[in-house]
PDB file of N, CA and C in Angstrom:
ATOM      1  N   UNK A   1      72.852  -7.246 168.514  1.00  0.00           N
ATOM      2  CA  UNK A   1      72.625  -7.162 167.083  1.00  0.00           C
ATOM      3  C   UNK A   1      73.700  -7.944 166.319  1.00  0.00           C
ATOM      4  N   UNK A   2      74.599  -7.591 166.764  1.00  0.00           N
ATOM      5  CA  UNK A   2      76.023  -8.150 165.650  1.00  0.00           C
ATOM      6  C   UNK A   2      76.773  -9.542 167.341  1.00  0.00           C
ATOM      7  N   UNK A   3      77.134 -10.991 166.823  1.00  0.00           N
ATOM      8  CA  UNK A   3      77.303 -11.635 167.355  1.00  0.00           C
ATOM      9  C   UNK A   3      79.140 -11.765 167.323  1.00  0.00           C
ATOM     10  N   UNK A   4      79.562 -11.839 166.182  1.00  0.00           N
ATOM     11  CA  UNK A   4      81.303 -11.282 166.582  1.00  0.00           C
ATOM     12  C   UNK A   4      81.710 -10.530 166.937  1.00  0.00           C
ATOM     13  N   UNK A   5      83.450 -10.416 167.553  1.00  0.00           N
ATOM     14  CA  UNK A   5      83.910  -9.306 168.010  1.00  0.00           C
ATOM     15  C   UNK A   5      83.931  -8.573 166.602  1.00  0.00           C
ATOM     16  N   UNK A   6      84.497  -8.798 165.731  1.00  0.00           N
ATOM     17  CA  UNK A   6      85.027  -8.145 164.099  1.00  0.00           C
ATOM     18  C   UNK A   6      83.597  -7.071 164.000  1.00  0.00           C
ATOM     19  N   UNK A   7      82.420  -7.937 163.759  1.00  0.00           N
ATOM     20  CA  UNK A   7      81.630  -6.961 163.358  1.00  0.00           C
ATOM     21  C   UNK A   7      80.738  -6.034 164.804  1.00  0.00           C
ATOM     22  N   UNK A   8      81.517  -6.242 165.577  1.00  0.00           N
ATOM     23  CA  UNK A   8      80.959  -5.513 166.468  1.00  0.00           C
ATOM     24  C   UNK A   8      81.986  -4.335 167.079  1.00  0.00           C
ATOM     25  N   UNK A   9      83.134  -4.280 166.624  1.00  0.00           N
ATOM     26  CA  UNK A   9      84.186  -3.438 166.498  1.00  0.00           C
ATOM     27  C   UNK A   9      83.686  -2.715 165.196  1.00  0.00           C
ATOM     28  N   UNK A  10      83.190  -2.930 163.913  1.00  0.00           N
ATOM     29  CA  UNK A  10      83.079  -2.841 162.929  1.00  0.00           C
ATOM     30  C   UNK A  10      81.636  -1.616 163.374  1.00  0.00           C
ATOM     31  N   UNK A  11      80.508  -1.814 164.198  1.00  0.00           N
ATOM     32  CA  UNK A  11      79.264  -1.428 164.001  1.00  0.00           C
ATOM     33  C   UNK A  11      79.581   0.147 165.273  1.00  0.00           C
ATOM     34  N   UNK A  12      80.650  -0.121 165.781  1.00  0.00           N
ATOM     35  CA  UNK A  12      81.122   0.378 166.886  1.00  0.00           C
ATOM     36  C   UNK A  12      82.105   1.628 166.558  1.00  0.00           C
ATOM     37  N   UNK A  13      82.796   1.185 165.118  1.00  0.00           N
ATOM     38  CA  UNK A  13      83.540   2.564 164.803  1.00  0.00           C
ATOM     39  C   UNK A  13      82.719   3.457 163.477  1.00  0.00           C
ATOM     40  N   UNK A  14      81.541   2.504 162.941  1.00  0.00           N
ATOM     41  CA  UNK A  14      80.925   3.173 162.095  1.00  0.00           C
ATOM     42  C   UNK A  14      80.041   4.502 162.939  1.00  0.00           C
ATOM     43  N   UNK A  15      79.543   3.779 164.226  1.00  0.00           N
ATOM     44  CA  UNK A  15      78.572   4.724 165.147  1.00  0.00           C
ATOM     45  C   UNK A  15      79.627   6.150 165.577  1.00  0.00           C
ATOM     46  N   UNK A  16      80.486   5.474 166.240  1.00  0.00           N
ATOM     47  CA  UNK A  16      81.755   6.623 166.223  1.00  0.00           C
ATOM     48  C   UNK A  16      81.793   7.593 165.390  1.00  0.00           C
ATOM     49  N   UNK A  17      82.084   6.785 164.301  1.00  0.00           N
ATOM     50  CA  UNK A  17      82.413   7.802 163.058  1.00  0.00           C
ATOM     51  C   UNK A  17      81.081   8.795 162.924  1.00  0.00           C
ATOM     52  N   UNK A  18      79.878   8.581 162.470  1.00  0.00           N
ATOM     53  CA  UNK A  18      78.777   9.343 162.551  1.00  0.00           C
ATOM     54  C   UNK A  18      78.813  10.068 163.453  1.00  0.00           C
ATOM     55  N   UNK A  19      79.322  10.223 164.935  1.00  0.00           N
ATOM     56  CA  UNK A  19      78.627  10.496 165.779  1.00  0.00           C
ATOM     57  C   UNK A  19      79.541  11.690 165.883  1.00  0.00           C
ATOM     58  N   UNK A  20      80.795  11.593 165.351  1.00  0.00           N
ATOM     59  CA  UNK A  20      81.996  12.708 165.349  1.00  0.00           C
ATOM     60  C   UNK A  20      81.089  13.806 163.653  1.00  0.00           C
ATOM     61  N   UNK A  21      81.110  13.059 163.330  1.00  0.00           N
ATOM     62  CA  UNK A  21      80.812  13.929 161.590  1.00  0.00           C
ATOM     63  C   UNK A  21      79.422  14.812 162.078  1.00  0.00           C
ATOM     64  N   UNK A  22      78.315  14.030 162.639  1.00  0.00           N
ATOM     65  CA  UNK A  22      77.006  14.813 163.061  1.00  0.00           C
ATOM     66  C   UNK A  22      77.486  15.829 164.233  1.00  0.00           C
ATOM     67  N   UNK A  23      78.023  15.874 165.169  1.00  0.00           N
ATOM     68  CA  UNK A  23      78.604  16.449 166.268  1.00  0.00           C
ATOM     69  C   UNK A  23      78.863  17.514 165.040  1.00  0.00           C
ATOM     70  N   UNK A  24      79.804  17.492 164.522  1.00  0.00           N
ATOM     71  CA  UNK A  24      80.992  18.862 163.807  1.00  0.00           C
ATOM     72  C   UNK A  24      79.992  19.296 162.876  1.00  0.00           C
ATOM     73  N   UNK A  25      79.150  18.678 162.005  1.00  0.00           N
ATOM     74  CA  UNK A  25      78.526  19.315 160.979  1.00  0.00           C
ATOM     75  C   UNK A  25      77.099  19.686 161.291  1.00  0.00           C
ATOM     76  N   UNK A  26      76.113  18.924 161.845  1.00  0.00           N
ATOM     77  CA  UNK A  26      75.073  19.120 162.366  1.00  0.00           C
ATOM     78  C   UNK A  26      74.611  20.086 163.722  1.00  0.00           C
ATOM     79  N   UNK A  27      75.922  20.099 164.169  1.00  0.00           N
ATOM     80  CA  UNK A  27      75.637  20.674 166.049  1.00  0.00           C
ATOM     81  C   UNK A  27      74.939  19.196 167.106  1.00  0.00           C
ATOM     82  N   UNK A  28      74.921  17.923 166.375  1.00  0.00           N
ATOM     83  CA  UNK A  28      73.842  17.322 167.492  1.00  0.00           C
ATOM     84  C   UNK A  28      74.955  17.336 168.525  1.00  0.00           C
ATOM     85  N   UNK A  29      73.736  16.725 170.032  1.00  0.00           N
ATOM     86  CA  UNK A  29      74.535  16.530 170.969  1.00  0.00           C
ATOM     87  C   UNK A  29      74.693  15.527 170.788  1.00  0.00           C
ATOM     88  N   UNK A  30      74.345  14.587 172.318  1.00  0.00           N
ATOM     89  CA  UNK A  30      74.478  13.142 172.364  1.00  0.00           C
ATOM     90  C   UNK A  30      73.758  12.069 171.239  1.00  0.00           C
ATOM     91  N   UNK A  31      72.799  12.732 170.275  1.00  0.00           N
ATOM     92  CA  UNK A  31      71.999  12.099 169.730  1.00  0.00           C
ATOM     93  C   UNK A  31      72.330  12.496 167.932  1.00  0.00           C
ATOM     94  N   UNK A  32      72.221  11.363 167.204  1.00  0.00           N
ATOM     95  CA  UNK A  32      72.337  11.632 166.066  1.00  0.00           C
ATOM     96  C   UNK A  32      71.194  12.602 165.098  1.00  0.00           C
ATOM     97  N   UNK A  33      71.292  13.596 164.332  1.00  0.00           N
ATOM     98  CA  UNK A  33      70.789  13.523 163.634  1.00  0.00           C
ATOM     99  C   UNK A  33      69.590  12.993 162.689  1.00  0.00           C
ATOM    100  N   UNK A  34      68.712  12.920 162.519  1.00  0.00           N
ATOM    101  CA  UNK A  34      67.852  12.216 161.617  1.00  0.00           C
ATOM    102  C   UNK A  34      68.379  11.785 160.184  1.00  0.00           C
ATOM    103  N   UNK A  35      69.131  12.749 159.779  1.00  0.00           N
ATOM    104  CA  UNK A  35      70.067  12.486 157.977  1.00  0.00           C
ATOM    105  C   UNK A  35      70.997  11.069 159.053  1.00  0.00           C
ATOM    106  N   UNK A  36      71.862  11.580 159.827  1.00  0.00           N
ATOM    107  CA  UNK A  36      72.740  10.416 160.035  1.00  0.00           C
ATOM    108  C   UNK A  36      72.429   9.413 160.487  1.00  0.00           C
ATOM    109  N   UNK A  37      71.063   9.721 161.654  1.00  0.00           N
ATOM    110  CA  UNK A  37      70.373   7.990 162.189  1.00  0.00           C
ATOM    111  C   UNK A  37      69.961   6.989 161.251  1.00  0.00           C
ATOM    112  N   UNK A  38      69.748   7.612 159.973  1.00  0.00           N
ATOM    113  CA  UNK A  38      69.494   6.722 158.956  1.00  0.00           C
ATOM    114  C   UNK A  38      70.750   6.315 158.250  1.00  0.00           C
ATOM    115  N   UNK A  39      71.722   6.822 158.305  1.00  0.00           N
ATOM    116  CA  UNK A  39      72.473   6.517 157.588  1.00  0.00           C
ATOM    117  C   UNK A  39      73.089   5.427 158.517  1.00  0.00           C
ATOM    118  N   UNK A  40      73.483   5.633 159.656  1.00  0.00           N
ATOM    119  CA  UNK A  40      73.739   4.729 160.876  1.00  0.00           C
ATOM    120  C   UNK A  40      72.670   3.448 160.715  1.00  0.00           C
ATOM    121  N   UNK A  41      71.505   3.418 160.727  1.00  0.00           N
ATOM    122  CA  UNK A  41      70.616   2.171 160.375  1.00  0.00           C
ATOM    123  C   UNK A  41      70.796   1.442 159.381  1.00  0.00           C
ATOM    124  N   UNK A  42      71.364   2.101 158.016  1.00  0.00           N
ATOM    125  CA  UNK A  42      71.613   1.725 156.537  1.00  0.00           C
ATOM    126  C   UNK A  42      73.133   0.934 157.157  1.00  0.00           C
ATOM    127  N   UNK A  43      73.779   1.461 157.518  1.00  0.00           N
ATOM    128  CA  UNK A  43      75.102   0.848 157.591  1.00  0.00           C
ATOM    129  C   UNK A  43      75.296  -0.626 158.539  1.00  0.00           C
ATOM    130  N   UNK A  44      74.113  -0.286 159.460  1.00  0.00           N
ATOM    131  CA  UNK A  44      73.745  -2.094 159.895  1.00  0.00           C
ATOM    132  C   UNK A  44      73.155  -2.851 159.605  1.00  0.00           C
ATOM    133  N   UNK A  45      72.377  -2.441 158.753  1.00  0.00           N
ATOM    134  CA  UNK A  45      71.695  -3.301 157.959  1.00  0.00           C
ATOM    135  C   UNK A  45      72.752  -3.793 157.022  1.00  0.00           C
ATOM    136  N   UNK A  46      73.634  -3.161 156.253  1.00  0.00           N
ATOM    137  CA  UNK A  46      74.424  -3.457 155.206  1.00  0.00           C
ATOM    138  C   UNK A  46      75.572  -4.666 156.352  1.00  0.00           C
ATOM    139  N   UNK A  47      76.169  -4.329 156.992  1.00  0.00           N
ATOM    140  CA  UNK A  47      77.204  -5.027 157.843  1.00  0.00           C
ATOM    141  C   UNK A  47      76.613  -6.174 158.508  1.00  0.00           C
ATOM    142  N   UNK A  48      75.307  -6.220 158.686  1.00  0.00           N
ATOM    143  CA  UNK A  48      74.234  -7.404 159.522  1.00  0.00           C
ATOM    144  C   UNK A  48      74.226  -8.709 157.864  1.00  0.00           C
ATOM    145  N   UNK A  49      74.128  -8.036 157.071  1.00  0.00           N
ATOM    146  CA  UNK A  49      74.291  -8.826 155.875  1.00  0.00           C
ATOM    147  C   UNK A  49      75.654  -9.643 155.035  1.00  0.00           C
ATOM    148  N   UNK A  50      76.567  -8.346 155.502  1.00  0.00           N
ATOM    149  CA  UNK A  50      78.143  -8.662 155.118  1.00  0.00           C
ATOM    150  C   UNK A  50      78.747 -10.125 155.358  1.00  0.00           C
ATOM    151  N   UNK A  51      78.725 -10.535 153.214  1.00  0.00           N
ATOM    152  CA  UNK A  51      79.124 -11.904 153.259  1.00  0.00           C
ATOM    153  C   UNK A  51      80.451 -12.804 154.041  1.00  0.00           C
ATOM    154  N   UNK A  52      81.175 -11.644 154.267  1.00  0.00           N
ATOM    155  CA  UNK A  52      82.435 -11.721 154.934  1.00  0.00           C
ATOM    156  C   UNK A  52      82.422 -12.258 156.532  1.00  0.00           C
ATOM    157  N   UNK A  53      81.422 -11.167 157.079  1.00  0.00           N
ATOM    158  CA  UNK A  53      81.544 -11.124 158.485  1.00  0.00           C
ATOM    159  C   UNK A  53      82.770 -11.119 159.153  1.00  0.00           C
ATOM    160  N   UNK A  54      83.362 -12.346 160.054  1.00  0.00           N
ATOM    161  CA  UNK A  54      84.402 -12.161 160.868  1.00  0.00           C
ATOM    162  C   UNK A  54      86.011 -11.921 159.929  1.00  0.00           C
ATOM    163  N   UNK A  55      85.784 -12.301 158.378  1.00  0.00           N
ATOM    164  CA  UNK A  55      86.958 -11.994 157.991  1.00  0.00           C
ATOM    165  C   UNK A  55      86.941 -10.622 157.140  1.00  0.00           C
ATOM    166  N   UNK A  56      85.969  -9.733 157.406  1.00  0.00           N
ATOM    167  CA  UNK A  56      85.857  -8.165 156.854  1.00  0.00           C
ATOM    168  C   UNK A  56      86.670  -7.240 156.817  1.00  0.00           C
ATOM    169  N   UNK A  57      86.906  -7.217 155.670  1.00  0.00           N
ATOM    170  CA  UNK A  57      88.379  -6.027 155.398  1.00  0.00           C
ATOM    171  C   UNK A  57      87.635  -4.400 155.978  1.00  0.00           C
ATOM    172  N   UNK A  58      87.485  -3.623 155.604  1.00  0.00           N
ATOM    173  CA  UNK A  58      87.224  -2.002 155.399  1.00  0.00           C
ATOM    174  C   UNK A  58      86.636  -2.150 154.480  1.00  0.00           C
ATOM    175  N   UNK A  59      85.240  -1.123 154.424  1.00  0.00           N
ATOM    176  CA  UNK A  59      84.076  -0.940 153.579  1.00  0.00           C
ATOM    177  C   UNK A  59      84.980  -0.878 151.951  1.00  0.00           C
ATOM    178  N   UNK A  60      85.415   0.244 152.033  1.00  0.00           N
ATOM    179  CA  UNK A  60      86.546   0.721 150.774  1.00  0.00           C
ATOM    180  C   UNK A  60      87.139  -0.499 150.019  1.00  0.00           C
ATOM    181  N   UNK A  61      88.138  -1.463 150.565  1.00  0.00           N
ATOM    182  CA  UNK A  61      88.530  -2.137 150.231  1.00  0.00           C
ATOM    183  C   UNK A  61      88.044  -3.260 149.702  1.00  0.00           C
ATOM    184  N   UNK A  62      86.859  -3.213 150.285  1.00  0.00           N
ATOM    185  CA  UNK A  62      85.779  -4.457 149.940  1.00  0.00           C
ATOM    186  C   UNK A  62      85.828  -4.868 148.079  1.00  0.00           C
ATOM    187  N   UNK A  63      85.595  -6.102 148.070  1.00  0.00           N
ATOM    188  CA  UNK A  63      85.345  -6.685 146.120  1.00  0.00           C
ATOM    189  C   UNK A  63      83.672  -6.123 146.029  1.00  0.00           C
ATOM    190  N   UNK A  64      82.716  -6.431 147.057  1.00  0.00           N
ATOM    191  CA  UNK A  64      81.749  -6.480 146.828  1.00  0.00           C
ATOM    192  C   UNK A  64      80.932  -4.782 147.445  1.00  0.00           C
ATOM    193  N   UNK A  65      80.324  -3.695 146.789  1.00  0.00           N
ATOM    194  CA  UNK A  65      79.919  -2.866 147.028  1.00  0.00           C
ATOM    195  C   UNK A  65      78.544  -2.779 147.149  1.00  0.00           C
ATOM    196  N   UNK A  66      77.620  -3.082 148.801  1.00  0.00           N
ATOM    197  CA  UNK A  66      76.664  -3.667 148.731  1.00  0.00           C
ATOM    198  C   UNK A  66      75.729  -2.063 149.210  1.00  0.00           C
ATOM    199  N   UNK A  67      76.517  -0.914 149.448  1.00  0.00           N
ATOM    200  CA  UNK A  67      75.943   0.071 149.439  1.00  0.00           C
ATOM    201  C   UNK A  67      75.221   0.654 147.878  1.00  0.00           C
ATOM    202  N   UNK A  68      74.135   1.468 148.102  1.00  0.00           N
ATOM    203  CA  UNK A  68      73.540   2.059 146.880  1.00  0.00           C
ATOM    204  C   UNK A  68      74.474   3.419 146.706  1.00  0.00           C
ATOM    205  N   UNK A  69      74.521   3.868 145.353  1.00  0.00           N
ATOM    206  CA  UNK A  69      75.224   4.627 145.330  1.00  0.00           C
ATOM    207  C   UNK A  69      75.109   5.828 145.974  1.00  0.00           C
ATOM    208  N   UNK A  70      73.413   6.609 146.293  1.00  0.00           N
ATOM    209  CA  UNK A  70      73.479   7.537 147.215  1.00  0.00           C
ATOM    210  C   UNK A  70      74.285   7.309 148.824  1.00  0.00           C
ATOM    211  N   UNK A  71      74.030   6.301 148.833  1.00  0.00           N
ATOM    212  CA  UNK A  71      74.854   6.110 150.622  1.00  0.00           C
ATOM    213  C   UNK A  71      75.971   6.058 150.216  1.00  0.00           C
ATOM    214  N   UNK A  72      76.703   5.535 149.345  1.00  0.00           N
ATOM    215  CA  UNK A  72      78.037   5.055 149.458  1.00  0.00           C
ATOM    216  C   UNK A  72      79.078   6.517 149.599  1.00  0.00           C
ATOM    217  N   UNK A  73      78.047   7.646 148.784  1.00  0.00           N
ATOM    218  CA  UNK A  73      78.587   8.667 148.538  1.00  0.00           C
ATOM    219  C   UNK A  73      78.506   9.220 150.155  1.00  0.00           C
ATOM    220  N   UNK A  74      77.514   9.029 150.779  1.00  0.00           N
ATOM    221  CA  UNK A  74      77.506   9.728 152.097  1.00  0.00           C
ATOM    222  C   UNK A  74      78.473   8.840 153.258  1.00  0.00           C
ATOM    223  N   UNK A  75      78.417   8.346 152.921  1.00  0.00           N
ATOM    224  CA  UNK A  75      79.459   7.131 153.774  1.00  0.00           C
ATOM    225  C   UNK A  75      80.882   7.757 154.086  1.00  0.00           C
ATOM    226  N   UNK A  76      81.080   7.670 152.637  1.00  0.00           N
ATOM    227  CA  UNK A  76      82.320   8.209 151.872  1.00  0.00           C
ATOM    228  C   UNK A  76      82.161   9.703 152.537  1.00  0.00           C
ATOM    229  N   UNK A  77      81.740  10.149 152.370  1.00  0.00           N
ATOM    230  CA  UNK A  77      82.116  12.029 152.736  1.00  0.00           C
ATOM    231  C   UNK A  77      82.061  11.754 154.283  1.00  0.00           C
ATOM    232  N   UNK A  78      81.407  11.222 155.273  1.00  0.00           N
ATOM    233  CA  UNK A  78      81.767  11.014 156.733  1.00  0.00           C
ATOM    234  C   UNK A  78      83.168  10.653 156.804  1.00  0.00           C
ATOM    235  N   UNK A  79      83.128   9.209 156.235  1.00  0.00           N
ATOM    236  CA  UNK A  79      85.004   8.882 156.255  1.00  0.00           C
ATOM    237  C   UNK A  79      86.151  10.233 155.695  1.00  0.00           C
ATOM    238  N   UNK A  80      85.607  10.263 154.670  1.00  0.00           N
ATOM    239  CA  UNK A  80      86.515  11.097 154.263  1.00  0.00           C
ATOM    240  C   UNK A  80      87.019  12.851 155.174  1.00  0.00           C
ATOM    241  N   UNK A  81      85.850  12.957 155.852  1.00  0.00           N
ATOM    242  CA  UNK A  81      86.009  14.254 157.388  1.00  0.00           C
ATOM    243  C   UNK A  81      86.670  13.128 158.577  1.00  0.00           C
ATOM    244  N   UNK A  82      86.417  11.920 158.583  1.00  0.00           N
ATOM    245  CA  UNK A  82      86.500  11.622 160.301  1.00  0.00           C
ATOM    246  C   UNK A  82      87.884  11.032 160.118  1.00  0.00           C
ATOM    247  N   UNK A  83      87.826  10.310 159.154  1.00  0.00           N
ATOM    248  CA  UNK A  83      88.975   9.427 159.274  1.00  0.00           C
ATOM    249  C   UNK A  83      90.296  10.180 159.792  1.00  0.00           C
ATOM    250  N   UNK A  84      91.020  11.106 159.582  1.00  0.00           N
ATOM    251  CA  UNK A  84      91.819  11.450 160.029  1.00  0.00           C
ATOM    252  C   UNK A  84      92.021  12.080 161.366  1.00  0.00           C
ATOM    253  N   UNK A  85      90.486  12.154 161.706  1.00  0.00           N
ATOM    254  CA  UNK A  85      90.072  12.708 163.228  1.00  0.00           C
ATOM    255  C   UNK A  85      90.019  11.162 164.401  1.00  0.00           C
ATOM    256  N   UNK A  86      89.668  10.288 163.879  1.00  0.00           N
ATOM    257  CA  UNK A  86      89.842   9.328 164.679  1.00  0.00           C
ATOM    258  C   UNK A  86      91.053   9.108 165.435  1.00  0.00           C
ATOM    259  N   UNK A  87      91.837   9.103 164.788  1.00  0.00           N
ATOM    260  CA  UNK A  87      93.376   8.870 165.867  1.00  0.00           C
ATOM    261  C   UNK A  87      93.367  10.185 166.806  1.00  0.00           C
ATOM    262  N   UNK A  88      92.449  10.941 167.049  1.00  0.00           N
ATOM    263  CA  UNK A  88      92.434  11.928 168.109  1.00  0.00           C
ATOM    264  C   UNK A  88      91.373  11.894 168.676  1.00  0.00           C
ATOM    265  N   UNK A  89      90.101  11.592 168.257  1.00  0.00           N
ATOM    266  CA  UNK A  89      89.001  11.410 169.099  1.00  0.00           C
ATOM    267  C   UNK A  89      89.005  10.041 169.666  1.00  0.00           C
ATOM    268  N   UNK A  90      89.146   8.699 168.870  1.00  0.00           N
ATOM    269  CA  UNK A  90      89.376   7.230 169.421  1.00  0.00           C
ATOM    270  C   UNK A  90      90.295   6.924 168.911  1.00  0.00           C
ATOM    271  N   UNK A  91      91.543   7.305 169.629  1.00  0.00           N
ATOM    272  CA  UNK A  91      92.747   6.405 168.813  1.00  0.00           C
ATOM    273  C   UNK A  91      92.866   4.865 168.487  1.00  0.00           C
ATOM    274  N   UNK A  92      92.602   4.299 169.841  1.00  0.00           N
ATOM    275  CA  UNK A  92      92.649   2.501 169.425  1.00  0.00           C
ATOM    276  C   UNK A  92      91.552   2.306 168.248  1.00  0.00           C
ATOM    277  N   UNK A  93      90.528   2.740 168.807  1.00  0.00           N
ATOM    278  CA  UNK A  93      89.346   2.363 167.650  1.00  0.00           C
ATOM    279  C   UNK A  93      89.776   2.833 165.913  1.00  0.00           C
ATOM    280  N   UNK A  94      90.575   3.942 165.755  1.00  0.00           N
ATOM    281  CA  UNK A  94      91.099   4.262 164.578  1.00  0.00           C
ATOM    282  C   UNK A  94      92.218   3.400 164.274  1.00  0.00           C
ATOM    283  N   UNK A  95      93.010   3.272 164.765  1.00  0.00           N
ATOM    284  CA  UNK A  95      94.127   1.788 164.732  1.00  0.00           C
ATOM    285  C   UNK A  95      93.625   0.311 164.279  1.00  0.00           C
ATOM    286  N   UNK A  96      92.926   0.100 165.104  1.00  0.00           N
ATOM    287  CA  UNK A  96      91.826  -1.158 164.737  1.00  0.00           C
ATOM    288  C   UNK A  96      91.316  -0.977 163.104  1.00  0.00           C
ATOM    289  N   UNK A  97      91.129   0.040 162.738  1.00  0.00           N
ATOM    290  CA  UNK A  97      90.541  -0.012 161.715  1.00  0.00           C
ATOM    291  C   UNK A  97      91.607  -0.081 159.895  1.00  0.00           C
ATOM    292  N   UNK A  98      92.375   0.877 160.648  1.00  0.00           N
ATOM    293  CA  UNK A  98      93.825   0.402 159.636  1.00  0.00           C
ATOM    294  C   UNK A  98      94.157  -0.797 159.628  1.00  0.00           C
ATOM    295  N   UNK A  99      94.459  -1.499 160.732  1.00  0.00           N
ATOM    296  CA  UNK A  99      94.723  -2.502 160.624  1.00  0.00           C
ATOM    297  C   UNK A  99      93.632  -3.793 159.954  1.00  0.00           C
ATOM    298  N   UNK A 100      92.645  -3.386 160.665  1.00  0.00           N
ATOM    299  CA  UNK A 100      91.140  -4.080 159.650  1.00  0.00           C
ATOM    300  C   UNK A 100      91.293  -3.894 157.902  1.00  0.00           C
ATOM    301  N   UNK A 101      92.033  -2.822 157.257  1.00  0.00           N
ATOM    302  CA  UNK A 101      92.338  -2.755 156.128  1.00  0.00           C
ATOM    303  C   UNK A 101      93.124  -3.452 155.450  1.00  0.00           C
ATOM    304  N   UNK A 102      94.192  -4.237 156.309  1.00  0.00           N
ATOM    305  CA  UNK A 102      95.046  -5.325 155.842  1.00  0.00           C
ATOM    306  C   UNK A 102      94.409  -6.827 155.847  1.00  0.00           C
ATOM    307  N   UNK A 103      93.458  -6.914 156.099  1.00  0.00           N
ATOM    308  CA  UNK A 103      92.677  -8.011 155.953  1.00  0.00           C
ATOM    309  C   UNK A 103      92.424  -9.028 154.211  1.00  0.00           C
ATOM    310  N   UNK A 104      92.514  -9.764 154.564  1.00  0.00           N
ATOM    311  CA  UNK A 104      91.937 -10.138 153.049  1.00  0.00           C
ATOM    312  C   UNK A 104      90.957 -11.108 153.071  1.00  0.00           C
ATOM    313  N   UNK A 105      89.758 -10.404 152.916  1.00  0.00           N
ATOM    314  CA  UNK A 105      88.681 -11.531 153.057  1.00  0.00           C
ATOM    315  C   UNK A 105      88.207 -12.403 151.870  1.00  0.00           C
ATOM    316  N   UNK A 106      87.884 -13.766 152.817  1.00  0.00           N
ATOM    317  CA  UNK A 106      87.610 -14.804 152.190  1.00  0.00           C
ATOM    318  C   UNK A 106      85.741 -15.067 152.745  1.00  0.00           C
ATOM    319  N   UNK A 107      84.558 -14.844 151.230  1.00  0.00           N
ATOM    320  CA  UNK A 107      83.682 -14.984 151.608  1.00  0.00           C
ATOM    321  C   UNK A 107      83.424 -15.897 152.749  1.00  0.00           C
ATOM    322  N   UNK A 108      81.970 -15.679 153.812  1.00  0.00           N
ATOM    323  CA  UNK A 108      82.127 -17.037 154.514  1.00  0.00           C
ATOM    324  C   UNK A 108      80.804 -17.726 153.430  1.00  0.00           C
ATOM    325  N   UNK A 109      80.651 -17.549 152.879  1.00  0.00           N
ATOM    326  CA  UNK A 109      79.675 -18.864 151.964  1.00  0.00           C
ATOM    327  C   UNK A 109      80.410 -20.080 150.935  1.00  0.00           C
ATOM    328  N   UNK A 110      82.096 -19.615 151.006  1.00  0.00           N
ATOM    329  CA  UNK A 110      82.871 -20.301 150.326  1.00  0.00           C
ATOM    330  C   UNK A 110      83.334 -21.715 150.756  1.00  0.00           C
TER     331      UNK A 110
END
C-alpha cells in the first residue's frame, strides 16, 4: 500500500496505536473493532494522500489538517490514551515517532 519506509513506519504505528486503544477500550482481540477499522481505513486513506510523504512530520504538527473534524477528534482521543503507552507496548516504534515530530516538512509538490 504505502511505497516508503517514512510512510510505512507512519501506517505501522497508526495500526499500533488503534490496535492498543481498541484492545483497552473495546475488549477486541487480535482484530479491530468496526468503530476503529474504519478509523484505521480513514487514516490510510488520509496518509496514502499526504502531500508530504517521505518528509512527514506527526499528524499534530502538520500546516495542513486533511482530517474531517469528526476523525480528527477520534484520532486525537486514541493518541491522546496511547501515546504515552507506546514507550511500553512498542518502545522503538514510539521513539520513531518523537523523533518523526522534529521533522520539518517541505511539500513534495514544491
Amino acid at each position: 500500500m504505502f511505497t516508503n519506509k517514512r510512510m510505512k513506519r507512519e501506517a505501522s504505528t497508526i495500526e499500533a496505536m488503534l490496535r492498543i486503544y481498541c484492545r483497552h477500550h473495546h475488549g477486541a482481540g487480535k482484530n479491530l473493532c468496526a468503530e476503529c477499522d474504519q478509523l484505521l481505513e480513514y487514516a490510510f486513506a488520509r496518509l496514502k494522500n499526504c502531500p508530504f510523504q517521505e518528509e512527514k512530520t506527526t499528524c499534530w504538527k502538520c500546516s495542513v489538517h486533511c482530517y474531517t473534524p469528526g476523525m480528527r477528534e477520534r484520532i486525537r482521543e486514541v493518541m491522546r490514551y496511547v501515546g504515552p503507552r507506546m514507550l511500553l507496548h512498542r518502545p522503538l516504534m514510539g521513539i520513531m515517532h518523537i523523533l518523526d515530530g522534529f521533522r520539518r516538512p517541505s511539500p513534495k509538490n514544491k
